[in-house]
C-alpha atoms as a PDB file:
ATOM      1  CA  UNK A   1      -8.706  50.290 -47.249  1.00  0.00           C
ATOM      2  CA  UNK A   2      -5.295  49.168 -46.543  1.00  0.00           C
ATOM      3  CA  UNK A   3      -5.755  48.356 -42.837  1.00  0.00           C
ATOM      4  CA  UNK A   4      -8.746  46.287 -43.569  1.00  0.00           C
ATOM      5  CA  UNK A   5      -6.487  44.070 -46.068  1.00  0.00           C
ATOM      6  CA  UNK A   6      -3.586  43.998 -43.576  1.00  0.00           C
ATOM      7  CA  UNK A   7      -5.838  42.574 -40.638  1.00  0.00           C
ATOM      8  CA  UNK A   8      -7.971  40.215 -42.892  1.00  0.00           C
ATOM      9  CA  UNK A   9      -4.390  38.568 -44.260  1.00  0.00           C
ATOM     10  CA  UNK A  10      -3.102  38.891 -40.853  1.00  0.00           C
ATOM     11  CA  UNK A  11      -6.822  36.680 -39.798  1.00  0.00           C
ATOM     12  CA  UNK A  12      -5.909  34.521 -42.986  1.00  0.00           C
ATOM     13  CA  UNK A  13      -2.702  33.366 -41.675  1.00  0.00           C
ATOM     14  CA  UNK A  14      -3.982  32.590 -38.083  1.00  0.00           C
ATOM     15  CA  UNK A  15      -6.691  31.123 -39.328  1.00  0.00           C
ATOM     16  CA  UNK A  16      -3.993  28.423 -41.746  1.00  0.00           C
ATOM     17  CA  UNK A  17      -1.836  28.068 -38.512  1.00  0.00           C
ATOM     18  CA  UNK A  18      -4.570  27.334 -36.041  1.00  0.00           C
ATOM     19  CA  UNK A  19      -6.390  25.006 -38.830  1.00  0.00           C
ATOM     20  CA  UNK A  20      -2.752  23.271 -39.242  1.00  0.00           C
ATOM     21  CA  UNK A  21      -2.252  22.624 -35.308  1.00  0.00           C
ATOM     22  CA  UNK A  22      -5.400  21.203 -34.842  1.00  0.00           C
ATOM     23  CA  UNK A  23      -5.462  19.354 -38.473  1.00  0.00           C
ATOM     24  CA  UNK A  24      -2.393  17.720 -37.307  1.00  0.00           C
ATOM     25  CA  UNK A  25      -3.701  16.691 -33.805  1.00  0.00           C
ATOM     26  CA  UNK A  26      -6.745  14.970 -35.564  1.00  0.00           C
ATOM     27  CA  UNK A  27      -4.776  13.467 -37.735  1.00  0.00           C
ATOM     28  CA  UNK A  28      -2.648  11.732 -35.129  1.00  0.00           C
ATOM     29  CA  UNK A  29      -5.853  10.670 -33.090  1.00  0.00           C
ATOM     30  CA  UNK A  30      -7.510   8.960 -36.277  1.00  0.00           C
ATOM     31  CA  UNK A  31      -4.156   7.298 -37.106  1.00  0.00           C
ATOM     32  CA  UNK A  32      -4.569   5.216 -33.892  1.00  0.00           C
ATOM     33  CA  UNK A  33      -7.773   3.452 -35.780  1.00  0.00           C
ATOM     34  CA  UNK A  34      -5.200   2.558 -38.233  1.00  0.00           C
ATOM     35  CA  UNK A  35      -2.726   0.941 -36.391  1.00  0.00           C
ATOM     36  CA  UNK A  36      -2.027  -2.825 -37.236  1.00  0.00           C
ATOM     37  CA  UNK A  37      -3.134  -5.070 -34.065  1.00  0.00           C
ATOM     38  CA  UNK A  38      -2.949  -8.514 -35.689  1.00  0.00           C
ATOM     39  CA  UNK A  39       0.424  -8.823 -33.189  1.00  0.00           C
ATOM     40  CA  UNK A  40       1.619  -6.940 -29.567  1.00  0.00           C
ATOM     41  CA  UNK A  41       5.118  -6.283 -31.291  1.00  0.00           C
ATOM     42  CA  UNK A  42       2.919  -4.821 -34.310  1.00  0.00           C
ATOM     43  CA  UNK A  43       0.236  -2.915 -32.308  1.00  0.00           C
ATOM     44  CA  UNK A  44       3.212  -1.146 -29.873  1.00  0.00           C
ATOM     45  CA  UNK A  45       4.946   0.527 -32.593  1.00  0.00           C
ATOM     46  CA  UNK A  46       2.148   1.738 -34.328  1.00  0.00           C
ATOM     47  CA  UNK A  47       1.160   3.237 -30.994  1.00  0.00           C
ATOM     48  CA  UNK A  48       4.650   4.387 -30.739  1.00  0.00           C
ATOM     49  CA  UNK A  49       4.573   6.037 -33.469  1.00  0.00           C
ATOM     50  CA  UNK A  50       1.527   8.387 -32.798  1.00  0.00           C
ATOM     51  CA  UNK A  51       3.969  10.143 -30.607  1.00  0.00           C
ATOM     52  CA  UNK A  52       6.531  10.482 -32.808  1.00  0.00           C
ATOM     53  CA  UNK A  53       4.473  12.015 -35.399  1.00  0.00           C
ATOM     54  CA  UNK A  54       2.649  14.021 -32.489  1.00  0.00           C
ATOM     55  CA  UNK A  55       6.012  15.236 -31.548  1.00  0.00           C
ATOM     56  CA  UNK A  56       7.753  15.726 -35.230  1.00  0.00           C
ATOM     57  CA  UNK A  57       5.187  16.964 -37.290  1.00  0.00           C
ATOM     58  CA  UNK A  58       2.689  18.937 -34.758  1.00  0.00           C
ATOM     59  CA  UNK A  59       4.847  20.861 -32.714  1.00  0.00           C
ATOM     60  CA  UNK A  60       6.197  22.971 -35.955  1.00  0.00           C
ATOM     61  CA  UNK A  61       2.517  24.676 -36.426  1.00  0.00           C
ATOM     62  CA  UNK A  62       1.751  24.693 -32.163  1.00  0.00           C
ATOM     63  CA  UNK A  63       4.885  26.641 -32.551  1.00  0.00           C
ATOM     64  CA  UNK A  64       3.748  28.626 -35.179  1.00  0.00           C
ATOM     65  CA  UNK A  65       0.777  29.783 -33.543  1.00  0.00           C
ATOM     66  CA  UNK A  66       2.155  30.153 -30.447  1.00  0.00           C
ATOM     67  CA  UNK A  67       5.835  32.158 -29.999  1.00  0.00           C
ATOM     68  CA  UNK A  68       6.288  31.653 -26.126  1.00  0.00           C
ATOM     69  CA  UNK A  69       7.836  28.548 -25.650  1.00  0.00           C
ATOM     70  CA  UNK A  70       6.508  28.326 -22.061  1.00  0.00           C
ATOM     71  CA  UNK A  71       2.837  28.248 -23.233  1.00  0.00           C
ATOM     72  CA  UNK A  72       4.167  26.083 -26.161  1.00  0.00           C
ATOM     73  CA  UNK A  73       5.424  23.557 -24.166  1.00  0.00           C
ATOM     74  CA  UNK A  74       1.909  23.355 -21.506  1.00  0.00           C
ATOM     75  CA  UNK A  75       0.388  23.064 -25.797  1.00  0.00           C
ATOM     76  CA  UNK A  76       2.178  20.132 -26.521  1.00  0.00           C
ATOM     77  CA  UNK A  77       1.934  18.672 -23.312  1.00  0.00           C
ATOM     78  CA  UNK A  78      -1.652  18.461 -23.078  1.00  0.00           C
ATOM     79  CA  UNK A  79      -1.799  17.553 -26.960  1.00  0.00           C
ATOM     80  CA  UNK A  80       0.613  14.285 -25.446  1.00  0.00           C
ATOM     81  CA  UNK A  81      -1.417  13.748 -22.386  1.00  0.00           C
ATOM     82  CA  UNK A  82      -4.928  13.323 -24.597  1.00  0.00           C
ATOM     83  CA  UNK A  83      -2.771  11.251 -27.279  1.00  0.00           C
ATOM     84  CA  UNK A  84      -2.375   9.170 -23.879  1.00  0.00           C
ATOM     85  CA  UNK A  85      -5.477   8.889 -23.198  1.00  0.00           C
ATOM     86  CA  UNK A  86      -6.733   8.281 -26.533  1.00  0.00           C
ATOM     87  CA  UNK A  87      -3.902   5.413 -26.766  1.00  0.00           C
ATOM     88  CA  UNK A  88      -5.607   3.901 -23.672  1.00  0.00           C
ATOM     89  CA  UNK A  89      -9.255   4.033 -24.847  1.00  0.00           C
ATOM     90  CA  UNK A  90      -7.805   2.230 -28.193  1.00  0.00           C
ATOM     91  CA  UNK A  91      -6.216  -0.183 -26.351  1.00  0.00           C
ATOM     92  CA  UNK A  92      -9.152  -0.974 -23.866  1.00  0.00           C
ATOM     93  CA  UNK A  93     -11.386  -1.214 -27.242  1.00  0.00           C
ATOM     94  CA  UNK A  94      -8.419  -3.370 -28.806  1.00  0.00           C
ATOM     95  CA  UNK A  95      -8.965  -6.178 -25.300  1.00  0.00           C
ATOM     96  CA  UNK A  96     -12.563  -6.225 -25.578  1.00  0.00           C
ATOM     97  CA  UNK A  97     -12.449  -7.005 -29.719  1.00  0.00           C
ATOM     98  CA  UNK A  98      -9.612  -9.627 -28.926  1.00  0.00           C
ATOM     99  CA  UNK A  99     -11.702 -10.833 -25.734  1.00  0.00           C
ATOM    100  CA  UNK A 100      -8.096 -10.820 -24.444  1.00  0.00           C
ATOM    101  CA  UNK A 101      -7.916  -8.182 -21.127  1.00  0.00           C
ATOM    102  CA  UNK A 102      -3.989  -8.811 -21.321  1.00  0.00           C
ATOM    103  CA  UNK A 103      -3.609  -7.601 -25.178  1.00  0.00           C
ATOM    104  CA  UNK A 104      -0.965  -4.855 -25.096  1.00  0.00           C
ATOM    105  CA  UNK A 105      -2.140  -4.287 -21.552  1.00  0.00           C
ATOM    106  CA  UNK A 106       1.493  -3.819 -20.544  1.00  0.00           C
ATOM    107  CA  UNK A 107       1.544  -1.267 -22.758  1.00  0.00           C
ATOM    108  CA  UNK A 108       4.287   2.045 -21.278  1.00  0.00           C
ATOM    109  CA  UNK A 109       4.934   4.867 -23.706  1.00  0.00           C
ATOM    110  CA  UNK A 110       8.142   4.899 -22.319  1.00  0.00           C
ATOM    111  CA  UNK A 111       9.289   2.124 -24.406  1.00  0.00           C
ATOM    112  CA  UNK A 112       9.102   3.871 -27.422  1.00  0.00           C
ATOM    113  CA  UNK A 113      11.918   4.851 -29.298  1.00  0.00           C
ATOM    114  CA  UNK A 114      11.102   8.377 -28.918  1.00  0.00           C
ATOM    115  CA  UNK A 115      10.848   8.681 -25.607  1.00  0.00           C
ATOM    116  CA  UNK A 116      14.506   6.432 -25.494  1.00  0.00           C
ATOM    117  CA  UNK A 117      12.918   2.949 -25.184  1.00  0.00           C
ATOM    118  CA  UNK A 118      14.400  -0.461 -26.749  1.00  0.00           C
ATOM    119  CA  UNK A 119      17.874   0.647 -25.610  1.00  0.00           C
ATOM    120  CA  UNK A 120      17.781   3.523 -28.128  1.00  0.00           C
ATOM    121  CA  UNK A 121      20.187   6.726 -27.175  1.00  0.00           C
ATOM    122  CA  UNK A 122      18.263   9.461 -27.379  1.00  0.00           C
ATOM    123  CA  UNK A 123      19.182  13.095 -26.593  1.00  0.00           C
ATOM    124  CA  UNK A 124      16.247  15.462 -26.003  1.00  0.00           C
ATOM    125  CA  UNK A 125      15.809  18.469 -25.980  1.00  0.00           C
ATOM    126  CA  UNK A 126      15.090  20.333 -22.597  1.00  0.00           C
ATOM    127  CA  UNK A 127      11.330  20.903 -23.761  1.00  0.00           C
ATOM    128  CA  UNK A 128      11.015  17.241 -24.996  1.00  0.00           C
ATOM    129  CA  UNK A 129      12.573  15.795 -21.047  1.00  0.00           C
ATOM    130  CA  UNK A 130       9.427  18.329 -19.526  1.00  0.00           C
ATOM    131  CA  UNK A 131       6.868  17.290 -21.997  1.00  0.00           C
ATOM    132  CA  UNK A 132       8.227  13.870 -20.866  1.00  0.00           C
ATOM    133  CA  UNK A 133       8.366  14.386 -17.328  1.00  0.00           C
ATOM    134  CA  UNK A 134       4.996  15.774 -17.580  1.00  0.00           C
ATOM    135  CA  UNK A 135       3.373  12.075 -19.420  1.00  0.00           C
ATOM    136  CA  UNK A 136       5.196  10.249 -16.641  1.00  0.00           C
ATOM    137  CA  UNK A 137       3.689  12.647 -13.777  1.00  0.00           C
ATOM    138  CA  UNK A 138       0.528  12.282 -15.199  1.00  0.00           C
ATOM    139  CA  UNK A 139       0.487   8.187 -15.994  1.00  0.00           C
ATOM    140  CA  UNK A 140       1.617   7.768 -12.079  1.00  0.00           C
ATOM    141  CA  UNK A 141      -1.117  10.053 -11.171  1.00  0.00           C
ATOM    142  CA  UNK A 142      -3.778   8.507 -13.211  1.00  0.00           C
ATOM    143  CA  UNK A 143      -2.417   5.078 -11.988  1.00  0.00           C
ATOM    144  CA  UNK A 144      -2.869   6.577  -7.747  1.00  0.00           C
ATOM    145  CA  UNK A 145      -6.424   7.417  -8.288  1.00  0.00           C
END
């Protein structure tokens, strides 16, 4: 009776929260087929700001789901690191349409205001300078191999 209602609301709510994380993820990987790339200036801040709604709007359900901010943080940080990737496939498909293999190809996410580029003065928070930390780690490591 009541235990069956308790544990198929507590399911119900997991279910939202997990459906919201991921919903939001999507979201920010489909945006990047929105992005305007008639211009570089154009393309780089709609690339820009995949990681700022990455970072605003989809950490609030990663952190619903998930209460230990250690396993939060390796969340978010893989979440950033495929938005990376995804950023470079877009771009690479961006060169070939433009026939153009220097199109955006100087491309760093650390210009972005977010992550305190264009001489913005940002202060992070201690999990946004590891998430960071991690993307640069991973963008030298990718550019060794």
């Amino acid at each position: 009776g009541d235990s069956a209602e308790v544990h198929t609301e507590k399911y119900r709510k997991v279910a939202r929260v997990l459906d919201d994380t991921f919903g939001c993820f999507r979201s920010v990987r489909f945006g990047l087929s929105r992005v305007d790339f008639t211009d570089e200036y154009k393309g780089k801040i709609g690339l820009c700001n995949s990681f700022q709604v990455l970072l605003n709007n989809c950490s609030i359900p990663v952190g619903q789901c998930l209460g230990n901010v250690a396993i939060r943080e390796v969340v978010m940080a893989k979440m950033l690191q495929d938005l990376l990737l995804g950023i470079e496939n877009t771009i690479g498909h961006v060169q070939e349409n433009y026939e153009d293999p220097t199109f955006l190809g100087d491309f760093n996410f650390e210009e972005c205001k977010i992550f305190g580029g264009n001489g913005a003065t940002v202060v992070f928070s201690s999990s946004t300078q590891i998430l960071i930390a991690i993307l640069r780690l991973t963008t030298q490591l990718d550019a060794g191999s």
